[in-house]
N, C-alpha and C. Protein backbone atom coordinates (compact mmCIF):
# COMPACT_ATOMS: atom_id res chain seq x y z
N UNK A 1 114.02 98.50 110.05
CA UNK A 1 114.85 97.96 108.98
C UNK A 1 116.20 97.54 109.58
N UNK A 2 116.99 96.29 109.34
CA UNK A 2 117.85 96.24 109.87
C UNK A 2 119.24 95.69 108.80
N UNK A 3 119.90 96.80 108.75
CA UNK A 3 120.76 96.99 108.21
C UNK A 3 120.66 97.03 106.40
N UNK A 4 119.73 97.85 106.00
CA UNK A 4 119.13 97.58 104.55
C UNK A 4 120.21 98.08 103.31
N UNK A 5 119.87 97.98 102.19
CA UNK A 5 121.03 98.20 101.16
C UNK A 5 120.66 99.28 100.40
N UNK A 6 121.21 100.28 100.13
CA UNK A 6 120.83 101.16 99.30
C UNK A 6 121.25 100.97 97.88
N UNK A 7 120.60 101.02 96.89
CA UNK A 7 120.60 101.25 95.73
C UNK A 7 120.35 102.59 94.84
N UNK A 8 120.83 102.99 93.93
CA UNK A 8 120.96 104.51 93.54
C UNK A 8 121.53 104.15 92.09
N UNK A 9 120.38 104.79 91.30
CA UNK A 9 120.68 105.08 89.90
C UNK A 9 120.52 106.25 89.22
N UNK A 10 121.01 107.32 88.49
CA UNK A 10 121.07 108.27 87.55
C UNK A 10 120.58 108.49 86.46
N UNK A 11 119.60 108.69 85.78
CA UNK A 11 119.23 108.88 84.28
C UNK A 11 119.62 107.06 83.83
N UNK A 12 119.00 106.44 84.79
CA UNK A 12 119.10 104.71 84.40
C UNK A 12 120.24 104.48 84.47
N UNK A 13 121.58 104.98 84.42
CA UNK A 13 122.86 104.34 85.35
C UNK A 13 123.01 104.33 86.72
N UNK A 14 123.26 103.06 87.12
CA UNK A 14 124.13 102.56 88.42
C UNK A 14 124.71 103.78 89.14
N UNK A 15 124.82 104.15 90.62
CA UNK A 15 125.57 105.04 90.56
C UNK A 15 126.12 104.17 91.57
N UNK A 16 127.49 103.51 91.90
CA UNK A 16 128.28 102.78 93.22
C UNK A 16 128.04 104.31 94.55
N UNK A 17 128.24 103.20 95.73
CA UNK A 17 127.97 104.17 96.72
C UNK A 17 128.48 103.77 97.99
N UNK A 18 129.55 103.63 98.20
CA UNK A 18 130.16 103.39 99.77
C UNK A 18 129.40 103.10 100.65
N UNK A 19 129.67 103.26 101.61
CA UNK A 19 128.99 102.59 102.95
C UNK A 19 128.49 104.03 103.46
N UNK A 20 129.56 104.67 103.72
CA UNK A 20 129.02 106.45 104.44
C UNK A 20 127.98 106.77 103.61
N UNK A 21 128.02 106.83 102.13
CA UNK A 21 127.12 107.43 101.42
C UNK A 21 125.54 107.18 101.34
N UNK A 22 126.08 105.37 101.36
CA UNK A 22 124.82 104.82 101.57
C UNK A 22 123.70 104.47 102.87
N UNK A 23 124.89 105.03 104.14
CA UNK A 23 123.95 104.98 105.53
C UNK A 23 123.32 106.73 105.26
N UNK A 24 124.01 107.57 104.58
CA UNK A 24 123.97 109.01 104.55
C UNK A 24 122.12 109.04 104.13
N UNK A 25 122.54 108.74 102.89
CA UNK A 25 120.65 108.36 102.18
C UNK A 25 120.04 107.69 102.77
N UNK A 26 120.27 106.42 103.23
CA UNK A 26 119.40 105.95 103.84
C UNK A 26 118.31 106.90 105.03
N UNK A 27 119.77 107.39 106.19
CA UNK A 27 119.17 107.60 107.38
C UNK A 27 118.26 109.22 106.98
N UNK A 28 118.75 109.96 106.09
CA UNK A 28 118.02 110.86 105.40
C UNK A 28 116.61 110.15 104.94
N UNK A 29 116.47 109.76 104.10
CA UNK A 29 115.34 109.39 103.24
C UNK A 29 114.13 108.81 104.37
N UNK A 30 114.62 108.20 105.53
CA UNK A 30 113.76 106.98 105.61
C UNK A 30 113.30 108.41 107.08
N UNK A 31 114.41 109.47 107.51
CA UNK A 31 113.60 110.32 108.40
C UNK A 31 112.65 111.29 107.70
N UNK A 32 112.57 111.58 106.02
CA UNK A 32 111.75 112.21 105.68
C UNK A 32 110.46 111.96 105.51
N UNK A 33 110.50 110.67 105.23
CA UNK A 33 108.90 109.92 104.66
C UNK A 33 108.87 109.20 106.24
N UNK A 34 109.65 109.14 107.38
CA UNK A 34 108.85 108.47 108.62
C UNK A 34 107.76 109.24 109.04
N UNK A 35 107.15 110.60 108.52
CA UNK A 35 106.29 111.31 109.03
C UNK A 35 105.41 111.40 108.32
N UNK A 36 105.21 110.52 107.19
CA UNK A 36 104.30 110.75 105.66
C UNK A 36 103.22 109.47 106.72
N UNK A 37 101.92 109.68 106.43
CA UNK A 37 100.74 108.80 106.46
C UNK A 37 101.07 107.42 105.68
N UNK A 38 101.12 106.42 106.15
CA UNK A 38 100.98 105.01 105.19
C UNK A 38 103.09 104.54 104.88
N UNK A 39 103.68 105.13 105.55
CA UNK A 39 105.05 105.16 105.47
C UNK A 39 105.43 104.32 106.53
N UNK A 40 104.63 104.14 107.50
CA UNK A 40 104.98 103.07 109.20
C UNK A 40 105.65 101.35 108.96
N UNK A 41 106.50 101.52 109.73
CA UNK A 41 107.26 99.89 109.44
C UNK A 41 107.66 99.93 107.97
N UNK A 42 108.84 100.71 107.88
CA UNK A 42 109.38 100.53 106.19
C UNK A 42 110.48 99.12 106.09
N UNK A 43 109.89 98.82 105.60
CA UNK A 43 110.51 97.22 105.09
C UNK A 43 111.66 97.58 103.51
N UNK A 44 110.60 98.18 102.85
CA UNK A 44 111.48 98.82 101.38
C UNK A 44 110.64 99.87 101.14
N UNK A 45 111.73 100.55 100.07
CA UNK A 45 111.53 101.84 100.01
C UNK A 45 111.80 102.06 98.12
N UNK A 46 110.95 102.50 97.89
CA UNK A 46 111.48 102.92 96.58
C UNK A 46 111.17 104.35 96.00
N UNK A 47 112.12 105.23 95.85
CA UNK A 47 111.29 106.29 95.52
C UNK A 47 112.34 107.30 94.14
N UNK A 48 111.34 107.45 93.52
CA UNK A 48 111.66 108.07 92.13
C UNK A 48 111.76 109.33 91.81
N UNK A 49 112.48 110.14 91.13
CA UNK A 49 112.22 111.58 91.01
C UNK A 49 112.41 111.76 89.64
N UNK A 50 111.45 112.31 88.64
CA UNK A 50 111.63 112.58 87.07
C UNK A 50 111.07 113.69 86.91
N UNK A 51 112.23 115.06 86.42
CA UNK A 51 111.32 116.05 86.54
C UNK A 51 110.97 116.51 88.16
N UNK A 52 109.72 117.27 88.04
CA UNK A 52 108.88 117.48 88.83
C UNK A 52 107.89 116.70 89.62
N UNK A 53 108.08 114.94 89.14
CA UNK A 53 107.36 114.31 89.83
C UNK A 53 108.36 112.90 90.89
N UNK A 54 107.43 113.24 92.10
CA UNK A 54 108.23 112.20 92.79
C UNK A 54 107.21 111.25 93.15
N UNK A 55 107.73 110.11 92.97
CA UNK A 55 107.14 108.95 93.20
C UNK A 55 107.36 107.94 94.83
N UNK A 56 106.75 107.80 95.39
CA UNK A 56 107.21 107.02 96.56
C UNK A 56 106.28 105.78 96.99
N UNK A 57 107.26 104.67 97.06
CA UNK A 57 106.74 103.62 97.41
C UNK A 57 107.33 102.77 98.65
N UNK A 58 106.42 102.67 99.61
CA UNK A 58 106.83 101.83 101.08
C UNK A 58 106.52 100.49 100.96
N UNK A 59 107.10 99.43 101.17
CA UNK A 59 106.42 98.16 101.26
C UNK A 59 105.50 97.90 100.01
N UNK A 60 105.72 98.62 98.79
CA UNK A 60 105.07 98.13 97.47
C UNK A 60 103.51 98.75 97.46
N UNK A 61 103.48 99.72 98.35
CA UNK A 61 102.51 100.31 98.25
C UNK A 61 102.99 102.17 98.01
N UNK A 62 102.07 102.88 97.42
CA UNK A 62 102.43 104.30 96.88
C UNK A 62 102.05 105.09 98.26
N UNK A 63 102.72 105.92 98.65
CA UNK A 63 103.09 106.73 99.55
C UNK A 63 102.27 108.18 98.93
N UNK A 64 101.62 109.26 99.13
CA UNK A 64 101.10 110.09 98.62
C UNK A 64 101.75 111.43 99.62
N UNK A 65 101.96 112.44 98.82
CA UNK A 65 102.22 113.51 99.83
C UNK A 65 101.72 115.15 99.14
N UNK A 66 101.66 115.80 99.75
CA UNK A 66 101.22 117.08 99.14
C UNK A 66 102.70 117.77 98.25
N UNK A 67 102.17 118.78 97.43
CA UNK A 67 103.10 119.49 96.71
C UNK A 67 104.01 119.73 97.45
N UNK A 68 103.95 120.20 98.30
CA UNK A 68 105.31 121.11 99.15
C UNK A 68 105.81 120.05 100.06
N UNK A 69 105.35 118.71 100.48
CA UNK A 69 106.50 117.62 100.69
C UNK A 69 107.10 116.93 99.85
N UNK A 70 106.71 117.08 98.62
CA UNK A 70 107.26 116.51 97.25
C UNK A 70 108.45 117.12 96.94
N UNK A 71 108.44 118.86 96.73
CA UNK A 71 109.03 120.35 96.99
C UNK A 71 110.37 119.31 97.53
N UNK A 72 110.09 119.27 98.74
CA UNK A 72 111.08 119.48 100.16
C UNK A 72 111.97 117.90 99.66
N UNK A 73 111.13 116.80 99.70
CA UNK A 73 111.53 115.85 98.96
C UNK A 73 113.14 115.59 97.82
N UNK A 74 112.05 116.43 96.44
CA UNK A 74 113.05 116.45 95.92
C UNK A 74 114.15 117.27 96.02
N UNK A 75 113.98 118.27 96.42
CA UNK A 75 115.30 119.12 96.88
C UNK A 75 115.92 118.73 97.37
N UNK A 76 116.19 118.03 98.27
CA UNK A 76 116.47 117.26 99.31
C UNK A 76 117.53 116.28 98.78
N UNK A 77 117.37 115.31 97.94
CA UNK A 77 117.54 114.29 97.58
C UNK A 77 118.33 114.57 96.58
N UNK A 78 118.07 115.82 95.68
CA UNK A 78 118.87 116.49 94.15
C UNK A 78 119.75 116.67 94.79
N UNK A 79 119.86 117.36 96.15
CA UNK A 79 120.98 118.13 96.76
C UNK A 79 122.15 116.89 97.33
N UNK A 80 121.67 115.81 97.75
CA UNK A 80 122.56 114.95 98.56
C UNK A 80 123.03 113.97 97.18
N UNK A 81 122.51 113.72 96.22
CA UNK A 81 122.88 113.09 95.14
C UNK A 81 123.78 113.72 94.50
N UNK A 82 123.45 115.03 93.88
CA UNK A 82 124.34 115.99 92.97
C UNK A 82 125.72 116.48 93.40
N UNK A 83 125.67 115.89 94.88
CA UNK A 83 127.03 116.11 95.29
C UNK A 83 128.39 115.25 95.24
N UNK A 84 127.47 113.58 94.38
CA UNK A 84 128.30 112.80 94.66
C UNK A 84 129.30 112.50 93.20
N UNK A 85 130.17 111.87 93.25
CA UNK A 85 131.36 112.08 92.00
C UNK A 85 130.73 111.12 90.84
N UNK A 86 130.51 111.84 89.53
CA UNK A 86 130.44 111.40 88.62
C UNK A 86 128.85 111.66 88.00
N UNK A 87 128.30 112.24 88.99
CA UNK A 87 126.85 113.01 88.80
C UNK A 87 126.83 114.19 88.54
N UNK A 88 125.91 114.39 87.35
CA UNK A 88 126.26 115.81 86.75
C UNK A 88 124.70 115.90 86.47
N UNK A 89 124.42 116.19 85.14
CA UNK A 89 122.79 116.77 84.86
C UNK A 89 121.97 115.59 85.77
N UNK A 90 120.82 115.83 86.33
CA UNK A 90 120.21 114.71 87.13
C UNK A 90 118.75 115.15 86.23
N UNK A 91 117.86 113.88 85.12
CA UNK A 91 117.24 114.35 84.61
C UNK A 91 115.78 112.96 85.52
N UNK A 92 116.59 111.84 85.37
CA UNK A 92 116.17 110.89 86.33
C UNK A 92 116.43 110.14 87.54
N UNK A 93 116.10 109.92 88.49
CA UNK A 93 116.96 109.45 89.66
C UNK A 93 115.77 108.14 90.30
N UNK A 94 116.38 107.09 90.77
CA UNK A 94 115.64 105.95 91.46
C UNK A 94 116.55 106.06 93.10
N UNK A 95 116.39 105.77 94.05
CA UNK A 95 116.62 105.20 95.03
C UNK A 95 115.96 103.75 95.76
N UNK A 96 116.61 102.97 95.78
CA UNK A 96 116.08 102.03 96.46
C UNK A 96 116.49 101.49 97.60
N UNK A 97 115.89 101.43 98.85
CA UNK A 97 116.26 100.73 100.33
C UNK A 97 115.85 99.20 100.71
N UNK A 98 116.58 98.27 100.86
CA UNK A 98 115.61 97.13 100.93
C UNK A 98 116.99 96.54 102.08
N UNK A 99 115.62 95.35 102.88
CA UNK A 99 116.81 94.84 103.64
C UNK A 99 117.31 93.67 102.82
């Protein structure tokens, strides 16, 4: 990917995201799923968390992972989001990477 844009929304709001924040997720996200099956050559990235379910999509195709990389996933992601200003209950969350 070369030099891609992150996008980040909250319970369907926008969330703005600097440059640090947004290489932060990026270089996070894209080392978690580089080890997922069917994740190789990520072009875009889209991945969802509602609840207990996470959704992941590489190149417009669905990414599949077991419970406990889903687990690791969303924790992961609640934790680096929930830290940022103006995020409070997180009931829905989108991320998107695209170049």
């Amino acid at each position: 990917m070369a030099t891609p844009k992150v996008s980040l929304s909250v319970n369907d709001m926008p969330v703005p995201v600097e440059d640090f924040v947004q290489d932060f997720i990026r270089n996070v996200v894209i080392g978690m799923l580089t080890v997922l099956k069917g994740a190789e050559k990520m072009q875009s990235i889209e991945l969802a968390i509602k609840g207990d379910i996470v959704v992941i999509n590489v190149n417009n195709a669905s990414v599949r992972a077991n419970p406990f990389v889903n687990r690791f996933i969303k924790n992961t992601v609640l934790g680096m989001v929930s830290s940022l200003k103006g995020v409070s209950q997180i009931d829905r969350l989108e991320i998107s990477i695209t170049e």
